[in-house]
PDB file of N, CA and C in Angstrom:
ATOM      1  N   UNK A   1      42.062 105.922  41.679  1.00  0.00           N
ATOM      2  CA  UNK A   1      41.547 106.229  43.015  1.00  0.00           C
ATOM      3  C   UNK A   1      41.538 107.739  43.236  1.00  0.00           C
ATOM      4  N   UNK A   2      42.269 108.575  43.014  1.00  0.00           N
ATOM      5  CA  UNK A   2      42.721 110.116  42.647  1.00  0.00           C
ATOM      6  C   UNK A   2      41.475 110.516  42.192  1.00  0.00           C
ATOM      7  N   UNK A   3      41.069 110.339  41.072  1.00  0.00           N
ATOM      8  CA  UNK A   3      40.536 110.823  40.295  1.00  0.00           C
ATOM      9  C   UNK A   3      38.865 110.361  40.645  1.00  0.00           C
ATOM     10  N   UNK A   4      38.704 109.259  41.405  1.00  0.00           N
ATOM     11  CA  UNK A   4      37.744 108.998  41.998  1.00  0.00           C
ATOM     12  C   UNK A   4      37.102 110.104  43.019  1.00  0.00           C
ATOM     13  N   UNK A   5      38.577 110.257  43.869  1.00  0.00           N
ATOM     14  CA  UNK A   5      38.041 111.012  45.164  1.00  0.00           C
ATOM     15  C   UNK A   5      37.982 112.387  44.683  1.00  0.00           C
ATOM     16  N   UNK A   6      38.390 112.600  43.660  1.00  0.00           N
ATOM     17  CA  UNK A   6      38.266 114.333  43.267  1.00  0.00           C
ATOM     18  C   UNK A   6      36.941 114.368  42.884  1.00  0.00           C
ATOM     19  N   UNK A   7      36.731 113.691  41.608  1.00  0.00           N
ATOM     20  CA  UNK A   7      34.868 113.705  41.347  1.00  0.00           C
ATOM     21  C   UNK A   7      33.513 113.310  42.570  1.00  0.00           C
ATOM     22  N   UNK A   8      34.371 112.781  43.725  1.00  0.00           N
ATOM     23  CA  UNK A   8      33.536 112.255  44.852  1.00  0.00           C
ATOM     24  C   UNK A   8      33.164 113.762  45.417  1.00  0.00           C
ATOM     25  N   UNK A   9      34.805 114.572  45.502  1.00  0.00           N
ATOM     26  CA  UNK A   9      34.825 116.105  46.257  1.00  0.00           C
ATOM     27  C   UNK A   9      33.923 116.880  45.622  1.00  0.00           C
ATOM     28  N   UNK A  10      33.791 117.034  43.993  1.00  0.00           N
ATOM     29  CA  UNK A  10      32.870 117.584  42.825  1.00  0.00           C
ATOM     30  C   UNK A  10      31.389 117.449  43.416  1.00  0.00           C
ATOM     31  N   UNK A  11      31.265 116.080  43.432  1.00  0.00           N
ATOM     32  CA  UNK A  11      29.608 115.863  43.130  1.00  0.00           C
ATOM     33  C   UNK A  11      28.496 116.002  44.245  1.00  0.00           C
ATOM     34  N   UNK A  12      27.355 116.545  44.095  1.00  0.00           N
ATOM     35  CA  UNK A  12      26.452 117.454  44.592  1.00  0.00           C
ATOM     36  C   UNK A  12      25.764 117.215  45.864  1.00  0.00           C
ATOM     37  N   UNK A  13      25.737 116.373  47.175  1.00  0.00           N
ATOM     38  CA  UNK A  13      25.193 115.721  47.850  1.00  0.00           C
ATOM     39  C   UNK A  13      23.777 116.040  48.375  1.00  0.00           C
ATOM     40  N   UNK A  14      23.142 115.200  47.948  1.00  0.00           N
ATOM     41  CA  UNK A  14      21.738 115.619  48.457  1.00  0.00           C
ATOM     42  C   UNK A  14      21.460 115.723  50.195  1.00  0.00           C
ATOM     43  N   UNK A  15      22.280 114.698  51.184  1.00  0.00           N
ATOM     44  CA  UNK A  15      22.676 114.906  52.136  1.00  0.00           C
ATOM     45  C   UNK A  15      23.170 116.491  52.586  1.00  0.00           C
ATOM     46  N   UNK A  16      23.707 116.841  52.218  1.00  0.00           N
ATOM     47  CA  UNK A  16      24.305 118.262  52.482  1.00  0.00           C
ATOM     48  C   UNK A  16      23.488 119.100  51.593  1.00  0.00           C
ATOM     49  N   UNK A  17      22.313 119.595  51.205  1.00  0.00           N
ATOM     50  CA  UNK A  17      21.319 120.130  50.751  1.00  0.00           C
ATOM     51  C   UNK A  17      21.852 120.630  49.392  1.00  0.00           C
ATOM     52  N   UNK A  18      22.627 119.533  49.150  1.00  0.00           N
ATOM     53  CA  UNK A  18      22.796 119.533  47.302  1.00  0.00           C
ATOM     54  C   UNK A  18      24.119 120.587  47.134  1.00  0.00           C
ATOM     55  N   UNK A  19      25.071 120.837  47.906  1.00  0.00           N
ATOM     56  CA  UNK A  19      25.966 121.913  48.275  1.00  0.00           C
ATOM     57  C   UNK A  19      27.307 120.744  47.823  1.00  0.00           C
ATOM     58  N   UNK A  20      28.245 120.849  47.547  1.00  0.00           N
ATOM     59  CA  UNK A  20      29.497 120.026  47.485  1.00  0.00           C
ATOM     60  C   UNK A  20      30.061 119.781  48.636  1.00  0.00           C
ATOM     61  N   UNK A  21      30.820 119.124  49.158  1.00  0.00           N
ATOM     62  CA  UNK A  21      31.270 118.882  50.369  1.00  0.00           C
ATOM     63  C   UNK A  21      32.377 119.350  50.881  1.00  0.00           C
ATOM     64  N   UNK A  22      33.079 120.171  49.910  1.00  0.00           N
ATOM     65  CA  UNK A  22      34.074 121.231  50.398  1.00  0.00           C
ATOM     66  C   UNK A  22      33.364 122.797  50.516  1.00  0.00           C
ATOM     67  N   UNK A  23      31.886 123.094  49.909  1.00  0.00           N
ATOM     68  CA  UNK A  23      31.679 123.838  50.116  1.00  0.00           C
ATOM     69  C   UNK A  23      30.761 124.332  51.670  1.00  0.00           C
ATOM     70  N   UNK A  24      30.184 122.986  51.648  1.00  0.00           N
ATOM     71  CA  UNK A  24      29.762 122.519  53.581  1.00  0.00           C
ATOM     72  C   UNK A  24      30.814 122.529  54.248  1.00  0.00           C
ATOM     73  N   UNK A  25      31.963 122.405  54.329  1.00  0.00           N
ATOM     74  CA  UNK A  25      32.757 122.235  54.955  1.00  0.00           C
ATOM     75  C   UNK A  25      33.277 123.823  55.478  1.00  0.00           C
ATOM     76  N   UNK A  26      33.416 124.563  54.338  1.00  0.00           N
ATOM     77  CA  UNK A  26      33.936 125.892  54.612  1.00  0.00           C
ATOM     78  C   UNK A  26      32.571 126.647  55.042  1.00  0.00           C
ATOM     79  N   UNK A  27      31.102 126.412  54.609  1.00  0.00           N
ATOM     80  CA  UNK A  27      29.985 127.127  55.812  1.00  0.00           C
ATOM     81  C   UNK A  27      30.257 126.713  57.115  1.00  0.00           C
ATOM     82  N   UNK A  28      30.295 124.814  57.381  1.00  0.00           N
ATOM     83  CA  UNK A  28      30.852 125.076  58.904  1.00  0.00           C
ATOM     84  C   UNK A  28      31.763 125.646  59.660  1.00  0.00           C
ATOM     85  N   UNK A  29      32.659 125.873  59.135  1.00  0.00           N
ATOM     86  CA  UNK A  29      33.929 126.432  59.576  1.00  0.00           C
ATOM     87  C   UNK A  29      33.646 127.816  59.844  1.00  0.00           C
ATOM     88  N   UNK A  30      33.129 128.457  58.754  1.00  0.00           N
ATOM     89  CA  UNK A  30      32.215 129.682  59.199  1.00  0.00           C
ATOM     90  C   UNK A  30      31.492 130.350  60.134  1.00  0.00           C
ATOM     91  N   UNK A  31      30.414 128.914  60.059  1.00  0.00           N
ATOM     92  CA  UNK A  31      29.323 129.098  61.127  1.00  0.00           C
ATOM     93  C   UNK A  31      29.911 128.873  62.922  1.00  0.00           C
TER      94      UNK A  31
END
Protein backbone atom coordinates (compact mmCIF):
# COMPACT_ATOMS: atom_id res chain seq x y z
CA UNK A 1 0.00 0.00 0.00
CA UNK A 2 3.24 2.35 0.77
CA UNK A 3 4.64 1.83 -2.16
CA UNK A 4 1.42 2.20 -4.04
CA UNK A 5 0.76 5.65 -2.69
CA UNK A 6 4.35 6.81 -3.35
CA UNK A 7 4.18 5.85 -7.18
CA UNK A 8 0.45 7.34 -7.05
CA UNK A 9 2.52 10.79 -5.52
CA UNK A 10 5.23 10.08 -8.68
CA UNK A 11 2.87 9.73 -11.51
CA UNK A 12 2.02 12.53 -13.97
CA UNK A 13 -1.71 13.64 -13.86
CA UNK A 14 -3.23 14.71 -16.84
CA UNK A 15 -5.89 16.36 -14.57
CA UNK A 16 -3.35 18.68 -13.10
CA UNK A 17 -1.83 19.58 -16.60
CA UNK A 18 0.52 16.60 -16.47
CA UNK A 19 2.44 18.28 -13.28
CA UNK A 20 2.75 15.61 -10.21
CA UNK A 21 0.58 16.25 -7.44
CA UNK A 22 3.00 17.38 -4.94
CA UNK A 23 4.24 19.63 -7.40
CA UNK A 24 0.45 21.32 -7.83
CA UNK A 25 0.24 21.34 -4.53
CA UNK A 26 3.31 23.54 -3.74
CA UNK A 27 2.15 26.08 -7.03
CA UNK A 28 -1.05 26.38 -4.98
CA UNK A 29 0.35 27.14 -1.94
CA UNK A 30 2.30 29.65 -3.83
CA UNK A 31 -0.26 31.10 -5.78
Amino acid sequence: EYIEVFYNRQRQHSTLGYHAPVEFEARAAVA
